[in-house]
C-alpha atoms as a PDB file:
ATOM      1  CA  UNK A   1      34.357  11.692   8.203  1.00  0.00           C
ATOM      2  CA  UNK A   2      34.031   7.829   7.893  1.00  0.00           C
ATOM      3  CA  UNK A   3      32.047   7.651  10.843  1.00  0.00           C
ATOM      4  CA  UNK A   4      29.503  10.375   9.859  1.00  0.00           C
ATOM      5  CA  UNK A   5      29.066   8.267   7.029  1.00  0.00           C
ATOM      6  CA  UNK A   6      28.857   5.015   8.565  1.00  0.00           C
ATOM      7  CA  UNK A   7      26.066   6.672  11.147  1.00  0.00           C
ATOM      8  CA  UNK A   8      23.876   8.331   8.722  1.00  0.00           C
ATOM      9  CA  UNK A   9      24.204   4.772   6.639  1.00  0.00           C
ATOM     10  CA  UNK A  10      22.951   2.934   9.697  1.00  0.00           C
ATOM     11  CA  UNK A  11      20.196   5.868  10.368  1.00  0.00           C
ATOM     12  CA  UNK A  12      18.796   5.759   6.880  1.00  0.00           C
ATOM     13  CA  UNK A  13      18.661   1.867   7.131  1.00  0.00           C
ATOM     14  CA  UNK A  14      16.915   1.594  10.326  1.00  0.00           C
ATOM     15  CA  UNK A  15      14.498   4.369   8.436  1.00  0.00           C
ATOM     16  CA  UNK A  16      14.162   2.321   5.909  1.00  0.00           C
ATOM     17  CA  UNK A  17      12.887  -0.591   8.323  1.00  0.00           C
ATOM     18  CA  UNK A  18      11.090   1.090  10.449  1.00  0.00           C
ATOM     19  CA  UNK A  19       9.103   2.427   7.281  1.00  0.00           C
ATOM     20  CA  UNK A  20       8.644  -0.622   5.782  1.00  0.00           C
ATOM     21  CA  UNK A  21       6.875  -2.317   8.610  1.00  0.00           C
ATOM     22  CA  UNK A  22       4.534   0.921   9.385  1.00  0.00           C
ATOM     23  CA  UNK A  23       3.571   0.689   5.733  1.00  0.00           C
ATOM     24  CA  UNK A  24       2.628  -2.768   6.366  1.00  0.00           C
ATOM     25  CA  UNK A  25       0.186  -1.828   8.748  1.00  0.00           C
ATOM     26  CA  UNK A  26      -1.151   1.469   6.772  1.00  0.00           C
ATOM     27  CA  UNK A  27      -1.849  -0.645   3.606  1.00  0.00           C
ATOM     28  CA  UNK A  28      -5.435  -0.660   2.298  1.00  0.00           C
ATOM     29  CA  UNK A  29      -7.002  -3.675   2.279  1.00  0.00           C
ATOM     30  CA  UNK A  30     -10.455  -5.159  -0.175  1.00  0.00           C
ATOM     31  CA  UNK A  31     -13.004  -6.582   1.691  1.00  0.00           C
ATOM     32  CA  UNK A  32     -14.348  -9.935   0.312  1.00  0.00           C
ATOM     33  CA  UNK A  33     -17.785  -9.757   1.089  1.00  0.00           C
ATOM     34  CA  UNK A  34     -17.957  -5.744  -0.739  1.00  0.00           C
ATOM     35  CA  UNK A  35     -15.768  -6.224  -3.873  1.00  0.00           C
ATOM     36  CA  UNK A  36     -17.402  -6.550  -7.340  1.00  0.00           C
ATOM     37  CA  UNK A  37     -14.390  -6.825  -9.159  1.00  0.00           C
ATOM     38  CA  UNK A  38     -15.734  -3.575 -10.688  1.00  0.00           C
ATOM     39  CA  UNK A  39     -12.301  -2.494 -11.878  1.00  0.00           C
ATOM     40  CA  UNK A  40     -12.530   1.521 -10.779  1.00  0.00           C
ATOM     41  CA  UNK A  41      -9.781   0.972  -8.454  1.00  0.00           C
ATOM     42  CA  UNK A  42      -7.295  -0.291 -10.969  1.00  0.00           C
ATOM     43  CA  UNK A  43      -6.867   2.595 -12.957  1.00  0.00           C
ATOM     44  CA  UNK A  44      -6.566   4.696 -10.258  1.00  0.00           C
ATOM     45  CA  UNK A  45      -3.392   2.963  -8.461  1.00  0.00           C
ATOM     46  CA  UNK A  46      -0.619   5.210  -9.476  1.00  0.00           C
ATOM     47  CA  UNK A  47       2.087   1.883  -7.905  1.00  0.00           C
ATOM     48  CA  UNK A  48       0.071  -1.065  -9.449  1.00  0.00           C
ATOM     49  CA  UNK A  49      -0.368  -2.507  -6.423  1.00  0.00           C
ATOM     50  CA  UNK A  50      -4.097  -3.731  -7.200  1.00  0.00           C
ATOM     51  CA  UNK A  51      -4.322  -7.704  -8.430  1.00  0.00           C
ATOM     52  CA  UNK A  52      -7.799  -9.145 -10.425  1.00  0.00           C
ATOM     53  CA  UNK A  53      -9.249 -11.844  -9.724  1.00  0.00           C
ATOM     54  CA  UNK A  54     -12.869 -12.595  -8.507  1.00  0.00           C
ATOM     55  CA  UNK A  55     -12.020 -10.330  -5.745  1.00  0.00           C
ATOM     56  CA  UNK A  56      -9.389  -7.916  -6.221  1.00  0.00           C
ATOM     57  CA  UNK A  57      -6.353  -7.980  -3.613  1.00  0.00           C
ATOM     58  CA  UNK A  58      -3.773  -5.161  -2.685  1.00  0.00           C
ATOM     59  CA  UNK A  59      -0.196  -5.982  -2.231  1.00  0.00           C
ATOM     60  CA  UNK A  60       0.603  -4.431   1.007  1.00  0.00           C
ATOM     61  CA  UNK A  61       4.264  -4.155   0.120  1.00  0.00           C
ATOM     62  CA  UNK A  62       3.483  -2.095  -2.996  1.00  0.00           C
ATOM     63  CA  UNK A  63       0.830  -0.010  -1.463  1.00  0.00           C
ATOM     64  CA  UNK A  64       1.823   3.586  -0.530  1.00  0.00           C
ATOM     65  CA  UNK A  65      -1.268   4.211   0.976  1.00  0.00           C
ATOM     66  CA  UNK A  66      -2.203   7.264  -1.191  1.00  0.00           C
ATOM     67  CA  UNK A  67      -6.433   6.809  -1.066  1.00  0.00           C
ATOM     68  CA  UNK A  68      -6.719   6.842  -4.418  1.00  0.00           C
ATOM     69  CA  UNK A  69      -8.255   3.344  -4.918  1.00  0.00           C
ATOM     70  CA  UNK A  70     -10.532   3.967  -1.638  1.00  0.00           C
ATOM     71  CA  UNK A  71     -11.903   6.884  -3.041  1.00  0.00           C
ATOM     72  CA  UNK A  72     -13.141   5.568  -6.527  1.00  0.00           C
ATOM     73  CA  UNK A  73     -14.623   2.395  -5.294  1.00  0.00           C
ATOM     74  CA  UNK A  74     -18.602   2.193  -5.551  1.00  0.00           C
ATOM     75  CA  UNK A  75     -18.873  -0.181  -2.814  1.00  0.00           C
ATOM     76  CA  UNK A  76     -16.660   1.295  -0.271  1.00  0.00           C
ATOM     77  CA  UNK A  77     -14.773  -2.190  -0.231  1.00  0.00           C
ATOM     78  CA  UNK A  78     -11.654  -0.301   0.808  1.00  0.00           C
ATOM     79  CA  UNK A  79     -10.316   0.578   3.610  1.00  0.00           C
ATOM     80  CA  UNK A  80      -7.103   1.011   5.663  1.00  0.00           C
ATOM     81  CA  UNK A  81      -5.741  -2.137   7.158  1.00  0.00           C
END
């Protein structure tokens, strides 16, 4: 029994990884040059993963990659990463 446990703890860890990173790459991104620092996409991010600023920024760790944000922005200064 201890070693079902101990495997399924190392499989849902390496899941974990292994999801982490992809999301890294599946994050969306702002681009510089389109951003208006409208604000649309803030309200839309249901994780809070949008920053203000001149430009806005996405934290790629936060991001779950849901569209949302992409989808409301004027501009279409969103896109995947």
């Amino acid at each position: 029994m201890f070693a079902q446990q101990s495997q399924y703890l190392n499989l849902s860890k390496t899941t974990y990884n292994y999801s982490k990173k992809l999301k890294q790459f599946m994050a969306r991104v702002i681009s510089a040059d389109k951003c208006v620092a409208c604000g649309s996409c803030i309200g839309e991010c249901p994780v809070e993963a949008i920053s203000e600023g001149d430009v806005y920024t996405i934290n790629a760790d936060a991001c779950i990659d849901c569209g949302a944000c992409e989808a409301t922005c004027p501009n279409e200064a969103i896109s995947e990463a």
